[in-house]
Protein backbone atom coordinates (compact mmCIF):
# COMPACT_ATOMS: atom_id res chain seq x y z
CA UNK A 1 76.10 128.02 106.24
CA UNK A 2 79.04 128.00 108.57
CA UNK A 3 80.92 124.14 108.51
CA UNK A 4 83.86 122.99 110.62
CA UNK A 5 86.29 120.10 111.21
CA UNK A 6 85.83 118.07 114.32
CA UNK A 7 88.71 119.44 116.10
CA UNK A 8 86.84 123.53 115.19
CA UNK A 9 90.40 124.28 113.81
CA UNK A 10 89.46 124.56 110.24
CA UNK A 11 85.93 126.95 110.01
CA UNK A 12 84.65 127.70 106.45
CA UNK A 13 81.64 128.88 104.79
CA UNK A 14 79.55 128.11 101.82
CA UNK A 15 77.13 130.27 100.47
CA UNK A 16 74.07 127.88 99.92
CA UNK A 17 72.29 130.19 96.76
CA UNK A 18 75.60 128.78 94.58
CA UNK A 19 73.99 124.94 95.14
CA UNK A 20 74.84 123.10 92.03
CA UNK A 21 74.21 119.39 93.66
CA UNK A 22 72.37 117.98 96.31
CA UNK A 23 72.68 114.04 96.11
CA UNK A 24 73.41 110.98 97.65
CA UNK A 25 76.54 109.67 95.94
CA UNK A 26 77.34 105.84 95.38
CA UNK A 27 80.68 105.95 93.91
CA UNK A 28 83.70 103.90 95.29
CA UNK A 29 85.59 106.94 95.65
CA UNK A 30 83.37 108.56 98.27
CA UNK A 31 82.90 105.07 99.92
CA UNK A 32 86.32 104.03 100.23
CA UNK A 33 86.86 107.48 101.06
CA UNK A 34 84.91 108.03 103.82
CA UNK A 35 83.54 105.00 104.95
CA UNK A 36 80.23 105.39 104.43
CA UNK A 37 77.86 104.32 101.37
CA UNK A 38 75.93 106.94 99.92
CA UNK A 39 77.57 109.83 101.03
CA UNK A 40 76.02 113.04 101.53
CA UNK A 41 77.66 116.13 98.98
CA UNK A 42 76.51 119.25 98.32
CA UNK A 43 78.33 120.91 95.47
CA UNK A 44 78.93 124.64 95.94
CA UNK A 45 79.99 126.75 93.11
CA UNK A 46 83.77 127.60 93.71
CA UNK A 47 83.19 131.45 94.36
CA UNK A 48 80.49 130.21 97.20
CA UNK A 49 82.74 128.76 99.42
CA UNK A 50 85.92 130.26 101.94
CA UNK A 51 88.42 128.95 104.73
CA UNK A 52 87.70 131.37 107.85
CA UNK A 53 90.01 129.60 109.66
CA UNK A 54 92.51 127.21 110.07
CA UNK A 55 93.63 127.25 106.24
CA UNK A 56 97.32 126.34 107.17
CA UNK A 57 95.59 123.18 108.28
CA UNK A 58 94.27 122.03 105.29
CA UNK A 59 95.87 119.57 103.65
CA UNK A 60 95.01 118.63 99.88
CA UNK A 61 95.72 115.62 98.39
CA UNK A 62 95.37 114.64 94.67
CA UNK A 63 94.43 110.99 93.55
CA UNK A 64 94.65 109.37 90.25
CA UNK A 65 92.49 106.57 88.15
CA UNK A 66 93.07 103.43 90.16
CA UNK A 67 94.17 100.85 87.43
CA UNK A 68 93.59 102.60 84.89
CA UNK A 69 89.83 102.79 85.99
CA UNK A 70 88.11 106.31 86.05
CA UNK A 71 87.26 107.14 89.76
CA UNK A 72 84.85 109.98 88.76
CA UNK A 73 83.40 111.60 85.93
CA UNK A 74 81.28 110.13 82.90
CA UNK A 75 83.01 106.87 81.16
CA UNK A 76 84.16 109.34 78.29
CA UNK A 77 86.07 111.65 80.72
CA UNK A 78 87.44 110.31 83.78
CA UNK A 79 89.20 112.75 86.29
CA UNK A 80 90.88 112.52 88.75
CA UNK A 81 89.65 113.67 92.24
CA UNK A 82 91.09 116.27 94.72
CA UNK A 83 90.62 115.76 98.56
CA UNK A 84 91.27 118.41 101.66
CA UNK A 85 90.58 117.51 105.18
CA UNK A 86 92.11 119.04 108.50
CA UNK A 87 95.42 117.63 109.65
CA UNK A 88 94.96 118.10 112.85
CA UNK A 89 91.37 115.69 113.04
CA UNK A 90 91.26 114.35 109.97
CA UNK A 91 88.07 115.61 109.11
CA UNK A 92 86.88 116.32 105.49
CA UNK A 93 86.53 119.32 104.44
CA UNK A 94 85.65 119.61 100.86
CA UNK A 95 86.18 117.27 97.35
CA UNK A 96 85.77 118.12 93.58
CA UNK A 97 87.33 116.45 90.83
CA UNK A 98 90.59 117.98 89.42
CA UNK A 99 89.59 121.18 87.46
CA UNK A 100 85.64 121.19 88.38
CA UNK A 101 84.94 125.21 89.80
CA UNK A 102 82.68 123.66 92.45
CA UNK A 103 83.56 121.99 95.68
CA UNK A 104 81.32 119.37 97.50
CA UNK A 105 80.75 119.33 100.91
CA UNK A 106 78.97 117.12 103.68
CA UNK A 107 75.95 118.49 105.28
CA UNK A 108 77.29 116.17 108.62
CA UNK A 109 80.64 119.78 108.91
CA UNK A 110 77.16 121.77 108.67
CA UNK A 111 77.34 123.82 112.23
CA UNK A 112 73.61 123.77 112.96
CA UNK A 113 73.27 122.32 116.29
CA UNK A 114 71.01 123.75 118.28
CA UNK A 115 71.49 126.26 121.40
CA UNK A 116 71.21 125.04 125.02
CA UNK A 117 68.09 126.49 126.60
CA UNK A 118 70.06 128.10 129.97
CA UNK A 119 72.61 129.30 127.75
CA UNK A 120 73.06 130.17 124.23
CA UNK A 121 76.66 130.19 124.06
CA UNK A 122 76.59 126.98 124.48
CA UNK A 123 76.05 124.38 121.49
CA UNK A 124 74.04 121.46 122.06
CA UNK A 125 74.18 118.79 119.10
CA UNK A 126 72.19 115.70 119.21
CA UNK A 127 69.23 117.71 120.10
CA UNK A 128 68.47 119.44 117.10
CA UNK A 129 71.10 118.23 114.11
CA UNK A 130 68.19 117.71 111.75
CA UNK A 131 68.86 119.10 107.96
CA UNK A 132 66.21 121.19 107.13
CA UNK A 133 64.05 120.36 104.07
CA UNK A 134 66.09 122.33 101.41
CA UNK A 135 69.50 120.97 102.73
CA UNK A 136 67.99 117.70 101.99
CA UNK A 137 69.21 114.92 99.13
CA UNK A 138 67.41 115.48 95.80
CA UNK A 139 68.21 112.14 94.45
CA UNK A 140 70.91 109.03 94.25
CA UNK A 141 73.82 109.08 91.87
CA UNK A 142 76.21 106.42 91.04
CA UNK A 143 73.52 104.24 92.17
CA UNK A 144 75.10 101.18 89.95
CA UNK A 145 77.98 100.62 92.95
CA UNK A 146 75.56 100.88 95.60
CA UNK A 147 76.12 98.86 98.38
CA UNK A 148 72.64 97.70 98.97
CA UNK A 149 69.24 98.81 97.68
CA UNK A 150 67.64 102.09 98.75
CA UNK A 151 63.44 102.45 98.73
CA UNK A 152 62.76 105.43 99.17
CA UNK A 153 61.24 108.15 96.58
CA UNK A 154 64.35 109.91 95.18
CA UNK A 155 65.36 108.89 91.70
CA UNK A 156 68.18 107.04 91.14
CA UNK A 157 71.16 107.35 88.47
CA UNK A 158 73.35 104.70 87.13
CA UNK A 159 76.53 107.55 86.93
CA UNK A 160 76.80 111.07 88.13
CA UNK A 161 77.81 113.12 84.93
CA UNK A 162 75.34 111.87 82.58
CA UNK A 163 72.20 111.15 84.73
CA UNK A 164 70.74 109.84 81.42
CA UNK A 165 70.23 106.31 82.83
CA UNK A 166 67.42 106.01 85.51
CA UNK A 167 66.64 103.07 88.02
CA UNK A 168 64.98 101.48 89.79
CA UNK A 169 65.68 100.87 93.64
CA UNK A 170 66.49 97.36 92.83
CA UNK A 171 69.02 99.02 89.89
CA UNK A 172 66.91 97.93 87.34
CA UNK A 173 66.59 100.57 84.16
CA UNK A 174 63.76 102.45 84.06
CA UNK A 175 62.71 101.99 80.75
């Protein structure tokens, strides 16, 4: 799949065969982050994904535990997390935590709007931006720092590394 900023400055490709995640993530990194709770990743396995274009955009920033408090990873080995996202728009590009040889994307940089009818140079989004079915979520992680309960069928995780713990939409354990 082909992805891109906002702006169409920074253009890169993941290779969709290397899918090592496909969730909806709770965590307060990727909410405070991006302002939006779940959010949408797709891990790609580091040797499925390349900058086309636009690479001297890309600016990567490094964060550390806030407080002492692990913002990713299980409780027994916090890391922290490493950000890139076009200068130019702001748009995210791509997240992993420090050391991890995947990447995680959003499906929303995805270029898979549709084609105008009259012409199909030209792009037409809003008329067919639908994910197909195997770009789809496959379940809920960090579901404990939700921001408000989710019923629907996928299950549900209390962390992401260890995804020993299930819920329940209301975030009781499954027992």
């Amino acid at each position: 799949v082909i992805g891109k900023c906002y702006c169409g400055i920074v253009t890169f490709e993941a290779d969709l065969s290397g899918t090592i995640l496909n969730v909806f993530c709770h965590c307060r990194l990727c909410s405070r982050a991006r302002g939006v709770s779940p959010m949408h990743i797709i891990g790609v396995a580091e040797s499925h994904f390349s900058i086309l274009s636009g690479e001297e955009k890309v600016k990567v920033t490094e964060t550390s535990p806030e407080g002492g408090q692990p913002l990713t990873g299980s409780y027994e080995n916090p890391r922290p997390m490493t950000h890139a996202f076009c200068v130019e728009c702001g748009c995210f590009i791509y997240q992993r935590p420090q050391g991890a040889s995947f990447r995680t994307l959003s499906p929303t940089t995805f270029y898979i709007e549709g084609k105008f009818e009259g012409d199909p140079d030209v792009n037409v989004c809003g008329t067919s931006c639908m994910l197909p079915p195997e770009l789809l979520s496959k379940m809920h992680v960090n579901y404990e720092n939700r921001v408000m309960n989710h019923y629907d069928d996928l299950p549900k995780y209390r962390t992401f590394g260890h995804r020993k713990v299930r819920l329940t939409n209301e975030g009781e354990v499954v027992k």
